[in-house]
N, C-alpha and C. Protein backbone atom coordinates (compact mmCIF):
# COMPACT_ATOMS: atom_id res chain seq x y z
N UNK A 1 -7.17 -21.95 4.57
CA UNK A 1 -8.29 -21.06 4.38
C UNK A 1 -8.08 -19.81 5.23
N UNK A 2 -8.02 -19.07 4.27
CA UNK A 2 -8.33 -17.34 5.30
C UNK A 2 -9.25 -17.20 6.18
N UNK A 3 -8.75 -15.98 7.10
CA UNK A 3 -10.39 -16.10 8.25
C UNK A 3 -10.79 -14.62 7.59
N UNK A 4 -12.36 -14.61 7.47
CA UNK A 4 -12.38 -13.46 6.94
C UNK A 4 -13.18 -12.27 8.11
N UNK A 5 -13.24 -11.22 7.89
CA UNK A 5 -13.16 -10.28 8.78
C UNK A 5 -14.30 -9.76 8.39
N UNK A 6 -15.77 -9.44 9.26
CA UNK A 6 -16.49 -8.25 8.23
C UNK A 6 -16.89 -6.66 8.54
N UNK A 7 -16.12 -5.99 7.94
CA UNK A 7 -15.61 -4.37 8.40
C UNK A 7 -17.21 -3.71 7.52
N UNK A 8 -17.27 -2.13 7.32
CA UNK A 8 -18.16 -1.45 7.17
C UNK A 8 -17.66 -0.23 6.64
N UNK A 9 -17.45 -0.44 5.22
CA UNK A 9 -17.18 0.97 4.79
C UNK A 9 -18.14 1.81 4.05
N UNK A 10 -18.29 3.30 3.87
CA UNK A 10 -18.65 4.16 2.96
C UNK A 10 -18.16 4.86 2.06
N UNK A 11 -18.66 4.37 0.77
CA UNK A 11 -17.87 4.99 -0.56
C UNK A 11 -19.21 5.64 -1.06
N UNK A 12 -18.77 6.55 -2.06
CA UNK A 12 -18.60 7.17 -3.08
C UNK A 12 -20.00 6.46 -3.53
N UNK A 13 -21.68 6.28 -4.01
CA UNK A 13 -22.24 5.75 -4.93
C UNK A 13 -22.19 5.72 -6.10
N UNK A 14 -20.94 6.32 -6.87
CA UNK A 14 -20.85 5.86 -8.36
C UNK A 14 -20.17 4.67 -8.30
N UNK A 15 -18.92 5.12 -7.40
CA UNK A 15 -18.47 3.52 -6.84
C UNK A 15 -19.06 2.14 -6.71
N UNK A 16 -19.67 2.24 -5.85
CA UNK A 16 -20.49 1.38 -5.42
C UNK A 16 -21.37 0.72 -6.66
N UNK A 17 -21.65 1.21 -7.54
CA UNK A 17 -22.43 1.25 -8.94
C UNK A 17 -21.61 0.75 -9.57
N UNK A 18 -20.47 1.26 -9.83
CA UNK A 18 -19.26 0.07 -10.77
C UNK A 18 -19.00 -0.88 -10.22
N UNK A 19 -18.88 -0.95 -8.81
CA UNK A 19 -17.97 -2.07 -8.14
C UNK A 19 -19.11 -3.80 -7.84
N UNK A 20 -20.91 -2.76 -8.12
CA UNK A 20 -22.23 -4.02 -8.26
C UNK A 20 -21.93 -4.54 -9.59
N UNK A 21 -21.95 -3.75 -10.48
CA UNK A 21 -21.43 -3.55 -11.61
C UNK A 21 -19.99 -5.30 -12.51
N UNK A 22 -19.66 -4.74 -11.64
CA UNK A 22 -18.55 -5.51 -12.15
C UNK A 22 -18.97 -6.90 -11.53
N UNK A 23 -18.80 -7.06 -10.39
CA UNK A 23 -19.63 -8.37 -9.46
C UNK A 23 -20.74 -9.32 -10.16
N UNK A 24 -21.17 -7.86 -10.83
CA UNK A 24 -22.60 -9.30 -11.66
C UNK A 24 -23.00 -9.99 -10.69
N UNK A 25 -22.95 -10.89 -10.92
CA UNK A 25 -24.43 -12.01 -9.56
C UNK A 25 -23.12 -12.24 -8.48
N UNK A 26 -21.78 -11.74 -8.65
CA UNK A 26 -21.09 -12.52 -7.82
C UNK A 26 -21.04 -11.57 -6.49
N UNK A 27 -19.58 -11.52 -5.81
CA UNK A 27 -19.59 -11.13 -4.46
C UNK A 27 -19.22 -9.77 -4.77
N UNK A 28 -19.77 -8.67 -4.03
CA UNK A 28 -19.30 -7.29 -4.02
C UNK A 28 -18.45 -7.22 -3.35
N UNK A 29 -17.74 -8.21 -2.41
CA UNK A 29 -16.95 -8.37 -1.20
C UNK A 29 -15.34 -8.97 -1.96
N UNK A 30 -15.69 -9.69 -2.88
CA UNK A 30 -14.11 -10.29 -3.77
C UNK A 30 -14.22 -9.14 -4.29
N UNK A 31 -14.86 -8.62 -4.88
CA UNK A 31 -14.38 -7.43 -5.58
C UNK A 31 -13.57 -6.32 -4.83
N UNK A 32 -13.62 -5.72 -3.85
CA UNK A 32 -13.64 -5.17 -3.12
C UNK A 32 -12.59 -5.55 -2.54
N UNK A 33 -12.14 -6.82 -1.81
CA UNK A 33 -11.14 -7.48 -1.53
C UNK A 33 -9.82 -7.81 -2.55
N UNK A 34 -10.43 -8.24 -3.79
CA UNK A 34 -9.38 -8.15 -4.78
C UNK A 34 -8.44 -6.64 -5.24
N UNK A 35 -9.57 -5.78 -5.32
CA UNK A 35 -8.81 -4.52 -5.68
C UNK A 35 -7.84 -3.70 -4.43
N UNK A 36 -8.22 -4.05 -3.31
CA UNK A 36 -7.75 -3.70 -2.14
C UNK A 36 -6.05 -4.65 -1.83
N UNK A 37 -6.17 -5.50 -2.36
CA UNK A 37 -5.35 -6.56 -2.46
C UNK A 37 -3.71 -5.78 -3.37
N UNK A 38 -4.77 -5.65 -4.71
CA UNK A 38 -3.67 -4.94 -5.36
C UNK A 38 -3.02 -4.08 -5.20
N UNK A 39 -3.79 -2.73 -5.21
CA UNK A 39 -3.43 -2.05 -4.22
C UNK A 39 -2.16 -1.91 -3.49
N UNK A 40 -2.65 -2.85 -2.10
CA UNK A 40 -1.51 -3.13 -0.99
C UNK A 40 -0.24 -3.68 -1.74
N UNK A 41 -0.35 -4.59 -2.85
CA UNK A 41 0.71 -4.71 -3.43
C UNK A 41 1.95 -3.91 -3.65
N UNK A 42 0.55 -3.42 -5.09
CA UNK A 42 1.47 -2.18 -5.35
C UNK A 42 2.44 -1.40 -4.14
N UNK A 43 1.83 -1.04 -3.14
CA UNK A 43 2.09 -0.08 -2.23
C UNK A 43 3.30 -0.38 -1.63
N UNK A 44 3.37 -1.68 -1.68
CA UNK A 44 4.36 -2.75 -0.45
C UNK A 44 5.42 -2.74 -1.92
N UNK A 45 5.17 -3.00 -3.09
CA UNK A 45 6.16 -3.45 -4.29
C UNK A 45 7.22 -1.50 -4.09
N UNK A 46 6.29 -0.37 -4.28
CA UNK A 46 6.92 0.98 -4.21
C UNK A 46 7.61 1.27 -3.26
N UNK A 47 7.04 0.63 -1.68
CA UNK A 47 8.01 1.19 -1.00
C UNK A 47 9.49 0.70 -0.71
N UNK A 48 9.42 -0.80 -1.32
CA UNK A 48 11.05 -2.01 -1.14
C UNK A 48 11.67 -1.51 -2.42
N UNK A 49 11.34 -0.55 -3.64
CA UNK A 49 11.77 -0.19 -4.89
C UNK A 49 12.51 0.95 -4.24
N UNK A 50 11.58 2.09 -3.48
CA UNK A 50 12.26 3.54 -2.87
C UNK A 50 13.71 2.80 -1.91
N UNK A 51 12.75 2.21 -1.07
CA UNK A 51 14.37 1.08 -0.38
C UNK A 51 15.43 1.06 -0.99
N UNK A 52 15.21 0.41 -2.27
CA UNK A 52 16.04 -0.24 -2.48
C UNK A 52 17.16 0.69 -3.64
N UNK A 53 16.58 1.60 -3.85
CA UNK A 53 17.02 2.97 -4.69
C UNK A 53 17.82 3.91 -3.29
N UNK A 54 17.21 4.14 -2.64
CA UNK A 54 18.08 4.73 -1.38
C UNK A 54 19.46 3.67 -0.85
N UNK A 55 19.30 2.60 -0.97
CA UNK A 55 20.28 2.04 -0.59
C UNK A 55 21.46 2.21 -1.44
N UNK A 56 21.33 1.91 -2.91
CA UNK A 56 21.89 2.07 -3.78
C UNK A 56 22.96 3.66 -3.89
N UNK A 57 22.20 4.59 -3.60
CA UNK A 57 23.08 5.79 -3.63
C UNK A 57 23.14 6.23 -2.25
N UNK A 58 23.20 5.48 -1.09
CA UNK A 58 23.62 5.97 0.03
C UNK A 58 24.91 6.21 0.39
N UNK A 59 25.79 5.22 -0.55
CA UNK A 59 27.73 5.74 -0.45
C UNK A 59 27.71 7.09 -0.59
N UNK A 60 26.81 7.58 -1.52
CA UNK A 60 27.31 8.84 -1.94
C UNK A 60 27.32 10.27 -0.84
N UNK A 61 26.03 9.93 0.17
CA UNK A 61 26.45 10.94 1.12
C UNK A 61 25.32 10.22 2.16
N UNK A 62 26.72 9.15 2.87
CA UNK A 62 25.50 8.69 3.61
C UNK A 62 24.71 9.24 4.84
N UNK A 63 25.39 10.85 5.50
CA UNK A 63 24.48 11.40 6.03
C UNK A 63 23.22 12.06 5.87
N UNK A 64 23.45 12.74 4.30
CA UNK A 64 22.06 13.13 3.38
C UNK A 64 20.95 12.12 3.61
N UNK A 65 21.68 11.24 3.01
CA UNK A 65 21.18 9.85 2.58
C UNK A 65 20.17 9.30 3.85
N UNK A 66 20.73 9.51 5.19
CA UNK A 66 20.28 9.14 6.08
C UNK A 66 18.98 9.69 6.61
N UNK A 67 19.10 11.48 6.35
CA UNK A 67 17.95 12.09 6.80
C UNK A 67 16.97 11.64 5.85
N UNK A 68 17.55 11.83 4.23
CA UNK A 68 16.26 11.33 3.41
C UNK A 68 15.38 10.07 3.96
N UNK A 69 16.17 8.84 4.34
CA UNK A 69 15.81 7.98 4.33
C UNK A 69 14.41 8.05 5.47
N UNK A 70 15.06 8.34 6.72
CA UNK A 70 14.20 8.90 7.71
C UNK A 70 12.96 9.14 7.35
N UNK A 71 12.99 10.72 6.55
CA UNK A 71 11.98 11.43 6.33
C UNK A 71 10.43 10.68 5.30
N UNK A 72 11.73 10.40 4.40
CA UNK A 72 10.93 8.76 3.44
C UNK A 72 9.73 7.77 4.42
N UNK A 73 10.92 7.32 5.51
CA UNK A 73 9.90 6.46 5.84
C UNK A 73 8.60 7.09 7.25
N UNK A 74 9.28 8.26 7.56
CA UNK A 74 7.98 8.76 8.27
C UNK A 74 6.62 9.34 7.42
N UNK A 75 7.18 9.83 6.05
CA UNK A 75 5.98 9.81 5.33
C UNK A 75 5.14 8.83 5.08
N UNK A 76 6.07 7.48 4.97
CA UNK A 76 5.48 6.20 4.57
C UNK A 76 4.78 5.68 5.50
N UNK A 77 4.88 6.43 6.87
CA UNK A 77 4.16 5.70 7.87
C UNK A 77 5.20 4.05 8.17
N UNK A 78 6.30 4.14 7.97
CA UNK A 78 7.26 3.12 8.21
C UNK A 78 7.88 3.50 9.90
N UNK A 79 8.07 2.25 10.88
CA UNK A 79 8.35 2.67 11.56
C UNK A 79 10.23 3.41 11.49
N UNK A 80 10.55 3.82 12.67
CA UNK A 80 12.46 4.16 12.31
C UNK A 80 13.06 2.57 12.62
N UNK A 81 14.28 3.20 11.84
CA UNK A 81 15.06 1.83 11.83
C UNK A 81 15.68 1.74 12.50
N UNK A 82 16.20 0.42 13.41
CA UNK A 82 17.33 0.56 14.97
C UNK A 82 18.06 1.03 14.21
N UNK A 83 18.98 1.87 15.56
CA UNK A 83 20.52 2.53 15.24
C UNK A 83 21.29 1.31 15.66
């Protein structure tokens, strides 16, 4: 069993209107949790794809290759990788 956490956010009230919306009698909180879920997925699935695409053409100039990579992951909010 998960431990669950209870945080405090402010959205958007149209939001909030779809997201009661969708919940019906149930939890506004799975909802909310589920889509957040995906989400992170997604997010975590794009950044091991960019990975894994940079790795792939890094023979080709692996000093280019290197700054890109860098720059990639400071956008990503990734930490740097040991030298």
């Amino acid at each position: 069993m998960s431990v669950k956490e209870r945080i405090t956010v402010t959205i958007d009230s149209e939001i909030a209107a779809q997201i009661k919306e969708l919940a019906g009698h149930g939890s506004t909180s799975s909802v909310v949790e589920k889509a957040l879920r995906e989400m992170l997925t997604r997010h975590r699935n794009a950044r091991a794809r960019l990975e894994e695409m940079l790795a792939a053409h890094e023979h080709r100039d692996p000093e280019g290759f290197a700054r890109s990579r860098a720059r990639v992951r400071r956008q990503l909010g990734l930490p740097e990788e040991a030298k």
